[in-house]
C-alpha atoms as a PDB file:
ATOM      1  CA  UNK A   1       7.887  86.623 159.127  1.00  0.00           C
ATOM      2  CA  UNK A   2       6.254  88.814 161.928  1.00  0.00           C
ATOM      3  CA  UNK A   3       3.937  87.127 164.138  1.00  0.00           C
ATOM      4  CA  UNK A   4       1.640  90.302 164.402  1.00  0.00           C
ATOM      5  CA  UNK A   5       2.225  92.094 161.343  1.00  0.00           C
ATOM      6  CA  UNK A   6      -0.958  93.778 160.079  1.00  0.00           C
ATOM      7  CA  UNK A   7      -2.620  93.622 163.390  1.00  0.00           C
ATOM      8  CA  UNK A   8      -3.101  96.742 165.689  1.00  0.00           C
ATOM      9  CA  UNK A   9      -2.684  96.031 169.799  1.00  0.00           C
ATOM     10  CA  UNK A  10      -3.923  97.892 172.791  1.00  0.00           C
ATOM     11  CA  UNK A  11      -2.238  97.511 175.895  1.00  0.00           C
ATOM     12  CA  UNK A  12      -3.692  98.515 179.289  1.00  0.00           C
ATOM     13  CA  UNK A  13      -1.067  99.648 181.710  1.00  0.00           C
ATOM     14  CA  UNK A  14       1.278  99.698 178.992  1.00  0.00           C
ATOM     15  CA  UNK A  15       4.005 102.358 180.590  1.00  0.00           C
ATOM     16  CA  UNK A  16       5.830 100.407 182.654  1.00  0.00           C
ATOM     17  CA  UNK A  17       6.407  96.665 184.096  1.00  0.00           C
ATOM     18  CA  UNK A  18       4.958  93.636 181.822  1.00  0.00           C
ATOM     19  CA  UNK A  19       2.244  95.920 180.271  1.00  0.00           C
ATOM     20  CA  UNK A  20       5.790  97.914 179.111  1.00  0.00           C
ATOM     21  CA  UNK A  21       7.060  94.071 177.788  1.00  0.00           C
ATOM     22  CA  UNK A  22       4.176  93.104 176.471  1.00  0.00           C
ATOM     23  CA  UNK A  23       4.293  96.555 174.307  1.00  0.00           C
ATOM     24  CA  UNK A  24       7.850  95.800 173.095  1.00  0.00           C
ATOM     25  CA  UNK A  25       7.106  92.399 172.159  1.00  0.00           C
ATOM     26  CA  UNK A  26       4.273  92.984 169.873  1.00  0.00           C
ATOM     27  CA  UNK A  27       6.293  96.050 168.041  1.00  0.00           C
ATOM     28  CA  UNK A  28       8.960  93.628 167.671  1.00  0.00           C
ATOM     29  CA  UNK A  29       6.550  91.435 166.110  1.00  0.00           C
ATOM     30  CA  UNK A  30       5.375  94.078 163.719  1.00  0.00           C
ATOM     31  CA  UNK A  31       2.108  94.744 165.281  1.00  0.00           C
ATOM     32  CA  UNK A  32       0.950  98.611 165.524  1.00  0.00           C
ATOM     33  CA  UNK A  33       0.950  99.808 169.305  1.00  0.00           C
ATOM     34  CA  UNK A  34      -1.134 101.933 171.610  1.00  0.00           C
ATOM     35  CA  UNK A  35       0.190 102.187 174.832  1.00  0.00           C
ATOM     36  CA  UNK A  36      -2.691 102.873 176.907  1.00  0.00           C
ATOM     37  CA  UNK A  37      -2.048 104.276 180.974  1.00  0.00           C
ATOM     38  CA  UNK A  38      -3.258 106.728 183.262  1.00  0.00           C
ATOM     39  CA  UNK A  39       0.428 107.667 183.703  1.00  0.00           C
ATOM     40  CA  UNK A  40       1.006 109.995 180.772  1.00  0.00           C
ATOM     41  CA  UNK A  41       4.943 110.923 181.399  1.00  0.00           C
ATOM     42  CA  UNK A  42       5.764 107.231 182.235  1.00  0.00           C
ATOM     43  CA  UNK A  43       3.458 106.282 179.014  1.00  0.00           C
ATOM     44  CA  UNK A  44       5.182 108.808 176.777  1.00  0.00           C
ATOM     45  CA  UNK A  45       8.980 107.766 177.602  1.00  0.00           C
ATOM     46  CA  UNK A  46       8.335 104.183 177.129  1.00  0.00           C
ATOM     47  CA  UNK A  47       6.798 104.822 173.508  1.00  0.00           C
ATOM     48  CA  UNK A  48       9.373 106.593 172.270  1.00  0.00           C
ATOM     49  CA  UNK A  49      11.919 104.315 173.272  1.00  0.00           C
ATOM     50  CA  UNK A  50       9.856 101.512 171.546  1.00  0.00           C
ATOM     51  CA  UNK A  51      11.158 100.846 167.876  1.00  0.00           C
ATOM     52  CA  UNK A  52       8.338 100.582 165.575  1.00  0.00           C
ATOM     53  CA  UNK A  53       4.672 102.084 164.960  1.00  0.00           C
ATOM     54  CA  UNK A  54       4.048 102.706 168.857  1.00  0.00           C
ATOM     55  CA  UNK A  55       1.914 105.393 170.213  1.00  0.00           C
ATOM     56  CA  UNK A  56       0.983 106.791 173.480  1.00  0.00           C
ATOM     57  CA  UNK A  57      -2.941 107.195 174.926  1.00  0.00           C
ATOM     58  CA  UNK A  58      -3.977 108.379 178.389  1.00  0.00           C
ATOM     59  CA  UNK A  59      -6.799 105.723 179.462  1.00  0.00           C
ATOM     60  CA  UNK A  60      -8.463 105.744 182.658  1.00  0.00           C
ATOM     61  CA  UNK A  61      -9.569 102.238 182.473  1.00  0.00           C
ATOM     62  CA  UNK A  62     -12.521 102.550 185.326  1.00  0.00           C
ATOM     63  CA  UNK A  63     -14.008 105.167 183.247  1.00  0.00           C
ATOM     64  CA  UNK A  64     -16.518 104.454 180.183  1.00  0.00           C
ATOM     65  CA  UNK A  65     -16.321 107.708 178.506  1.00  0.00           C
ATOM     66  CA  UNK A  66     -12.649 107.228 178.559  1.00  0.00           C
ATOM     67  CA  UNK A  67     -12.749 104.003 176.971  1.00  0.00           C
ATOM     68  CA  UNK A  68     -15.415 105.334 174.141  1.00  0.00           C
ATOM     69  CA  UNK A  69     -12.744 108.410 173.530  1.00  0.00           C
ATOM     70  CA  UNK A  70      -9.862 105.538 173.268  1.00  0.00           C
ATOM     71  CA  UNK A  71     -11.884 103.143 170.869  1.00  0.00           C
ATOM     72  CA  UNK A  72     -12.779 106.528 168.680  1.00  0.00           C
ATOM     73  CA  UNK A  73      -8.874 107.326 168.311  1.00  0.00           C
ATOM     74  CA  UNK A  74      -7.675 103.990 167.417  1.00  0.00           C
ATOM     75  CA  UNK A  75     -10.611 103.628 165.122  1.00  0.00           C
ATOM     76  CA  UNK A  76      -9.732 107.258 163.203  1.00  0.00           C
ATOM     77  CA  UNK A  77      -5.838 106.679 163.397  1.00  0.00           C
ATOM     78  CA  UNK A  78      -5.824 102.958 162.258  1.00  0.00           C
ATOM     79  CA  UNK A  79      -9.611 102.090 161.211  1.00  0.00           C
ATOM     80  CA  UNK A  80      -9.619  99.094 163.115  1.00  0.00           C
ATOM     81  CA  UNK A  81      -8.432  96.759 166.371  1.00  0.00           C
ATOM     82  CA  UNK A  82      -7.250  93.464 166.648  1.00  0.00           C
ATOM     83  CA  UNK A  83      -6.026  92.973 169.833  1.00  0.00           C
ATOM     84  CA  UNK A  84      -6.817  94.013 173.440  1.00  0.00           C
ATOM     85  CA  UNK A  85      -4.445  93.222 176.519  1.00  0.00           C
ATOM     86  CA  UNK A  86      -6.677  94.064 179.575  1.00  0.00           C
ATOM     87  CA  UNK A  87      -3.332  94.271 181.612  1.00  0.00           C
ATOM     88  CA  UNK A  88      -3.953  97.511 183.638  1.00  0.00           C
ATOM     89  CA  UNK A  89      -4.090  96.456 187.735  1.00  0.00           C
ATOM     90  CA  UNK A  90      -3.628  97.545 190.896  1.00  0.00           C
ATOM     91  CA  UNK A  91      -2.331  95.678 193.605  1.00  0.00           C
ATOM     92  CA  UNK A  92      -1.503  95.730 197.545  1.00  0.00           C
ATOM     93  CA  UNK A  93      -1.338  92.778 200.276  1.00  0.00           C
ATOM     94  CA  UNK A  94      -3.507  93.867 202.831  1.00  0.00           C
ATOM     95  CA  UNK A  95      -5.801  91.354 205.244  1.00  0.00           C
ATOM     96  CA  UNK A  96      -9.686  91.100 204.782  1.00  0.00           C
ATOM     97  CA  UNK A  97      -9.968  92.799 208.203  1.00  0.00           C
ATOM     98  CA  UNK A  98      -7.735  95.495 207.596  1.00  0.00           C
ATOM     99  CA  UNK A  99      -8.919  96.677 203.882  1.00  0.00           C
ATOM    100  CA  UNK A 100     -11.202  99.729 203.336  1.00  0.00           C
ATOM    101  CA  UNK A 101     -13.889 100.497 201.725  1.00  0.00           C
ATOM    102  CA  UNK A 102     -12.327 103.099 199.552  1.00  0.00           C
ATOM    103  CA  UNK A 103      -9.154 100.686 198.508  1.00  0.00           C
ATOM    104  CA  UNK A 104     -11.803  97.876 197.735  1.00  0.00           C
ATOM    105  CA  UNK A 105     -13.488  99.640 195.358  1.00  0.00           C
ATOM    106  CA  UNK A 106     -10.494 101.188 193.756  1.00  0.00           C
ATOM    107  CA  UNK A 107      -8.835  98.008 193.549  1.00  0.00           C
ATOM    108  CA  UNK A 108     -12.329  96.141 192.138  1.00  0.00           C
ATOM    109  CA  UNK A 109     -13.174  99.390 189.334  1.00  0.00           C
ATOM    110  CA  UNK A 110      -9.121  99.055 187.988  1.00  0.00           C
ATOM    111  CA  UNK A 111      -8.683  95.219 187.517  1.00  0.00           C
ATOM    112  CA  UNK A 112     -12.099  93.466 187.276  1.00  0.00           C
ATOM    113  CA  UNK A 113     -14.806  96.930 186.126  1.00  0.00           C
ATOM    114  CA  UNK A 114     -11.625  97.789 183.851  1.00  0.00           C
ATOM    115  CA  UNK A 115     -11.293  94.570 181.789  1.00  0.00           C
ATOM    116  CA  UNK A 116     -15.102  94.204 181.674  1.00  0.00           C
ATOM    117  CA  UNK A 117     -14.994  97.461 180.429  1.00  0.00           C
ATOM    118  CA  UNK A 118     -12.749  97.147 177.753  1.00  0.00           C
ATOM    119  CA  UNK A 119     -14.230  94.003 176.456  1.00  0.00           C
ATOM    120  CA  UNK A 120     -17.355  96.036 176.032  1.00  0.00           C
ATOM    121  CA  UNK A 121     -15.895  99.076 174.581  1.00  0.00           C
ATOM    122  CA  UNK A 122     -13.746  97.276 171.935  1.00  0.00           C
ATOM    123  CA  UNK A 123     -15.568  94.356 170.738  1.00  0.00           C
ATOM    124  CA  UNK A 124     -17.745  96.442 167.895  1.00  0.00           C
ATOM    125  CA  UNK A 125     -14.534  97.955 166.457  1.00  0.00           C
ATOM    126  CA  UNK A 126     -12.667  94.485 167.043  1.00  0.00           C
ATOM    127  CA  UNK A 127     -16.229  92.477 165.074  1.00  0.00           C
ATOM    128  CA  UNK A 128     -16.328  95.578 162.372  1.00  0.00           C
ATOM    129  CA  UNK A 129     -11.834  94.641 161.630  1.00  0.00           C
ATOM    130  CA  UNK A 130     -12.938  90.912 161.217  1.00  0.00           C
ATOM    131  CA  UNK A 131     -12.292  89.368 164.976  1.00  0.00           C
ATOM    132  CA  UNK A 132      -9.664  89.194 167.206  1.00  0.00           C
ATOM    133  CA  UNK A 133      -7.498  88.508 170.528  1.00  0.00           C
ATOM    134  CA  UNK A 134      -8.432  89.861 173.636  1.00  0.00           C
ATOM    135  CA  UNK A 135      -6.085  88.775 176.503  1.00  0.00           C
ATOM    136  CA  UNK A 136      -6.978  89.491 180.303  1.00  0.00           C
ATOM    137  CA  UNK A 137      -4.105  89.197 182.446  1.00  0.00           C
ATOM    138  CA  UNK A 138      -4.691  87.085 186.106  1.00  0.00           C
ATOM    139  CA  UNK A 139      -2.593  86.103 188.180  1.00  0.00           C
ATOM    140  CA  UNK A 140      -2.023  82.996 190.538  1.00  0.00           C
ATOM    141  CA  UNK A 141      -3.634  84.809 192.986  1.00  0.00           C
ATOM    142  CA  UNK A 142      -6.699  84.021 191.120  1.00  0.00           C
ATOM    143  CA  UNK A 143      -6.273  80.669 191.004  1.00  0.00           C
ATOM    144  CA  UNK A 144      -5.259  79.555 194.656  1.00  0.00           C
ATOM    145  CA  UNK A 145      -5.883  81.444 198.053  1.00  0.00           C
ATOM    146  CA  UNK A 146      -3.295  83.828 199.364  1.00  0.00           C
ATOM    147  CA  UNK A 147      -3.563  85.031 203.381  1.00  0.00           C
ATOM    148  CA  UNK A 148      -3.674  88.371 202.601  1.00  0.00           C
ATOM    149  CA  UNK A 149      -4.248  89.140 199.557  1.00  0.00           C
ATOM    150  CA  UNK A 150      -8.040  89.621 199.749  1.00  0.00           C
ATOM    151  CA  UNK A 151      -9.000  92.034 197.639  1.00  0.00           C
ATOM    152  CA  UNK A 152      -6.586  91.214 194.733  1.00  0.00           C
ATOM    153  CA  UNK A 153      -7.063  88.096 194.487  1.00  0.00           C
ATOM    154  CA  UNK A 154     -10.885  88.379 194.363  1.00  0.00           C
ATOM    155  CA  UNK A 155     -10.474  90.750 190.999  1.00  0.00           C
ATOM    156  CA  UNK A 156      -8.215  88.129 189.550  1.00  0.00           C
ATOM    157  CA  UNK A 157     -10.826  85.001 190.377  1.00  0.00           C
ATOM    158  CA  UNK A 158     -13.051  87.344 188.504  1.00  0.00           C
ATOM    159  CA  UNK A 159     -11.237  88.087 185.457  1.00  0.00           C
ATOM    160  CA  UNK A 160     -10.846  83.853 185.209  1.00  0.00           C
ATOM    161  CA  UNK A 161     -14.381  83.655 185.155  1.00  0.00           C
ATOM    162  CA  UNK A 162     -14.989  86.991 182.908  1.00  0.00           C
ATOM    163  CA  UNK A 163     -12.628  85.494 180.104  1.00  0.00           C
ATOM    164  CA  UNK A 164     -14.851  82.462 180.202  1.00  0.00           C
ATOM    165  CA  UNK A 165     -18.045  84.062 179.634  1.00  0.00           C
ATOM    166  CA  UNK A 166     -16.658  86.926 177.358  1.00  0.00           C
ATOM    167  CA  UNK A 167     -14.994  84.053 175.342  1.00  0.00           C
ATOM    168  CA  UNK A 168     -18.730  81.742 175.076  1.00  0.00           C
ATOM    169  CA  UNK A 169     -20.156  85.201 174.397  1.00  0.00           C
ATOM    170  CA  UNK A 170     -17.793  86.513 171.453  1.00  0.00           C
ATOM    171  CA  UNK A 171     -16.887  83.507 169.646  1.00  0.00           C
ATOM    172  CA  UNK A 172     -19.340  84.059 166.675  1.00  0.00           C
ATOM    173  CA  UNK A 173     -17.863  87.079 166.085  1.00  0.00           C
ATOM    174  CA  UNK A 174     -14.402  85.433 165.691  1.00  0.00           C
ATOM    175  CA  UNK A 175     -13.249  86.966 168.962  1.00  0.00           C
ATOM    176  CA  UNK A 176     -10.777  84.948 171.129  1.00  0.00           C
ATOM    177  CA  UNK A 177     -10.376  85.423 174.484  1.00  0.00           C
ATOM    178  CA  UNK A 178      -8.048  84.016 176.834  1.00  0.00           C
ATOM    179  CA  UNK A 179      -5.920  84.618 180.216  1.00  0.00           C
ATOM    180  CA  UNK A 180      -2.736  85.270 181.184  1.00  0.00           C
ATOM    181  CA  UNK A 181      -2.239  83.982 184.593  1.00  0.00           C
ATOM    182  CA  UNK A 182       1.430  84.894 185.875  1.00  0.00           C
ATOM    183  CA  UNK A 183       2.841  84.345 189.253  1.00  0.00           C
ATOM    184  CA  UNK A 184       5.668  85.850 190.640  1.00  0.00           C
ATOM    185  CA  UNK A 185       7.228  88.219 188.438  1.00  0.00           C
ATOM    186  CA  UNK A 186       9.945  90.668 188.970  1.00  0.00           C
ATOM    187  CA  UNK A 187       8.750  94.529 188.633  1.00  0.00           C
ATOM    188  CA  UNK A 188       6.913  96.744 190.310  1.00  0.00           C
ATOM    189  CA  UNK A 189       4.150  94.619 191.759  1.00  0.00           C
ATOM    190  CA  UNK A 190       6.382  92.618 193.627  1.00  0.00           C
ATOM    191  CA  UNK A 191       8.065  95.297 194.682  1.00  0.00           C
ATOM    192  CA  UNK A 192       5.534  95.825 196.910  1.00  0.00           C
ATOM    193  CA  UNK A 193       6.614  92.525 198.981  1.00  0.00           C
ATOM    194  CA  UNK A 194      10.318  92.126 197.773  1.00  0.00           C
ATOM    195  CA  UNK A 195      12.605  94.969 197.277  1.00  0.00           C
ATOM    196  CA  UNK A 196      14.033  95.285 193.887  1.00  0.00           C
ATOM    197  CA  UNK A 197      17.957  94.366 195.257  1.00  0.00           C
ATOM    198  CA  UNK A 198      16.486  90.905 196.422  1.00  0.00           C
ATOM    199  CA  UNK A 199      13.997  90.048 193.571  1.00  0.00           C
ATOM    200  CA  UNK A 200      16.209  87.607 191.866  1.00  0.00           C
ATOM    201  CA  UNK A 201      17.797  86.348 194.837  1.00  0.00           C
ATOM    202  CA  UNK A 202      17.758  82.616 194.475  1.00  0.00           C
ATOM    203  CA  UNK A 203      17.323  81.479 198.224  1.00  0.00           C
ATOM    204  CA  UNK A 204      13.635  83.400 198.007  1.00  0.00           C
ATOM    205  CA  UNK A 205      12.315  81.543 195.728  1.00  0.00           C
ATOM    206  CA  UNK A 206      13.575  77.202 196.983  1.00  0.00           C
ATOM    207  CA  UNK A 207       9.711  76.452 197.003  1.00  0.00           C
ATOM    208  CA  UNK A 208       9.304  77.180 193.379  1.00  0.00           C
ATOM    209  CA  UNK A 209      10.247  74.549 191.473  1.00  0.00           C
ATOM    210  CA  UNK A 210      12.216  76.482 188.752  1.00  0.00           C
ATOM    211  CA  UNK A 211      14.087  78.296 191.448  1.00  0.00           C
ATOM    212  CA  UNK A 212      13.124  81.726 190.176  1.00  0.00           C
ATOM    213  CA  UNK A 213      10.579  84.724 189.530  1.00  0.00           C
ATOM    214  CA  UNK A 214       9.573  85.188 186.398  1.00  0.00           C
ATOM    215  CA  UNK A 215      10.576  88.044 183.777  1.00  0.00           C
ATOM    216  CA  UNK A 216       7.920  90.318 182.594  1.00  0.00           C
ATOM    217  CA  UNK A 217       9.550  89.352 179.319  1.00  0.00           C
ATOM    218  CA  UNK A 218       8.839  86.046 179.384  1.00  0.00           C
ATOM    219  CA  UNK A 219       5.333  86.699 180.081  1.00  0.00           C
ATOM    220  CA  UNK A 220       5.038  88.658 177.311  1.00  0.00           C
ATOM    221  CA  UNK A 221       5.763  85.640 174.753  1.00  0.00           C
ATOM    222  CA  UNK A 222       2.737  84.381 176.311  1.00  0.00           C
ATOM    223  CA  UNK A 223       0.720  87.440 175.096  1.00  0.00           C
ATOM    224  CA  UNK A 224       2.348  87.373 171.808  1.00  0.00           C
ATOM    225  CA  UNK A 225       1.130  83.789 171.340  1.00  0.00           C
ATOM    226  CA  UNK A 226      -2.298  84.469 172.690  1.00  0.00           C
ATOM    227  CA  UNK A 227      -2.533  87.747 170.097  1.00  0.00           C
ATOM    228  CA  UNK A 228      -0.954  85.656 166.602  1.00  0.00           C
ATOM    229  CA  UNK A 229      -2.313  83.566 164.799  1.00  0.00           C
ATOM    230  CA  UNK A 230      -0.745  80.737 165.971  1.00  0.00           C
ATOM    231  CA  UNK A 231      -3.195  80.348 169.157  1.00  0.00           C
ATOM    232  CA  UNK A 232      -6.258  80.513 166.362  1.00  0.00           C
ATOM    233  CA  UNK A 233      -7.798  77.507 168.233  1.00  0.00           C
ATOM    234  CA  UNK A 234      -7.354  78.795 171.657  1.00  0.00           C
ATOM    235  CA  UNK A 235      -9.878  80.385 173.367  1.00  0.00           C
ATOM    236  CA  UNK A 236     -11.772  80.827 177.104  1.00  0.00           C
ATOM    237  CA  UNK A 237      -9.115  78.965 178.340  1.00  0.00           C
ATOM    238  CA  UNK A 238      -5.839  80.035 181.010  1.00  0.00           C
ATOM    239  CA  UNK A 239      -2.126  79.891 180.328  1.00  0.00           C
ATOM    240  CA  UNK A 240      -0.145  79.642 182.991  1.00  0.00           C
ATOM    241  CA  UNK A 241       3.465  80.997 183.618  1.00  0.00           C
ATOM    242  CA  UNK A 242       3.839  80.836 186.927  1.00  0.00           C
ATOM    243  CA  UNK A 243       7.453  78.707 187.253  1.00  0.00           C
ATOM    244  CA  UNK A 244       5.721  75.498 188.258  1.00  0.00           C
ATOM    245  CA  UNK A 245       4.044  77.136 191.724  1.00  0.00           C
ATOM    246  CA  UNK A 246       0.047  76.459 190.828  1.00  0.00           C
ATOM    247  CA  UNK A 247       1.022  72.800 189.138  1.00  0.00           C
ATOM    248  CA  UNK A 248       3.267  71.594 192.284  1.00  0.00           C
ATOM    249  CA  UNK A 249       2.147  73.530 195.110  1.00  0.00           C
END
């Protein structure tokens, strides 16, 4: 039997990188899908290529009235929402004495104002469809200092402590929430550091104890857990999938 069948998912940053996984997995579960980016051309390829009830919906997630006009569609195309993956982020390595003003509060509005957004803007429909799962996505960057990365790992300390709050604050209304915390996982993002070529390269990666980055697929089954069922008695908590690097390092 599907693990999400019945259930109707929004994913932030959903066109591309684990946000894109995360989207597949779901369908493949049998939940309905909204793909949710501010990168419509990106957003509309990967939907169509998705098997299953998958749609695309431009989202600025730093904007309110965009997340009002979001909520409003899902609720008229599908009359309800069970799950929210705030998984939208931005993300550069830059030094506390070399960030700007301008990049701090881009970086701050897209992964910390964004999820606390969301939470906000979907909890009625998600209370009104019976409860849910809403999953923020950290990273290990919010769970141990790294030189460097300043300004993204403040936003991901935050959403740790947002998902505890939200998750005190909406469990009446049989609303879960939970973290993702990932660490090093091949895509995009780490991109940024490691060119694509070397990503898997095995001698990058001898301090990790599994030897290896992560897959944004594998991350995904953690999302899938957090959104079923099967995590009913999970909430406000983190789950880690980070190859060993927070538990041994």
């Amino acid at each position: 039997m599907s693990r999400l069948a019945g259930k109707t998912a929004l994913v932030t940053g959903g066109a591309q990188g684990q946000g894109a996984a995360e989207a597949r997995a779901f369908a493949r579960e049998g939940a309905r899908v909204v793909i949710a980016d501010v990168n419509s051309e990106l957003g509309l390829a990967t939907a169509a290529e998705i098997d299953g009830d998958v749609r695309y919906m431009h989202l600025d997630v730093a904007d309110t009235d965009s997340w009002k006009q979001a909520v409003a569609a899902i609720d008229e195309s599908y009359g309800g929402l069970n799950v929210l993956v705030n998984n939208a982020a931005r993300y550069w390595a830059r030094p506390i004495l070399e960030e700007s003003d301008d990049a701090l509060d881009t970086i701050i509005a897209v992964n910390l104002k964004g999820a606390f957004l969301g939470i906000r803007a979907v909890a009625p429909l998600m209370i009104a469809s019976g409860g849910g799962s809403i999953i923020n996505v950290s990273s290990t960057a919010g769970v141990a200092g790294h030189a460097g990365h300043a300004a993204y790992g403040m936003t991901k300390w935050g959403i740790r402590g947002l998902t505890r709050v939200a998750a005190a604050e909406l469990s009446p209304s049989r609303i879960r929430v939970n973290c993702l915390v990932p660490g090093a996982i091949t895509g995009p993002m780490l991109g940024v550091n490691i060119p694509r070529s070397e990503q898997r390269n095995p001698d990058r990666w001898t301090a990790l104890p599994l030897r290896r980055p992560g897959e944004p697929e594998e991350i995904a089954e953690g999302a899938v857990f957090l959104a079923s069922d099967e995590s009913s008695y999970v909430t406000g908590t983190d789950l880690v999938l980070d190859g060993g690097a927070t538990g041994t390092g």
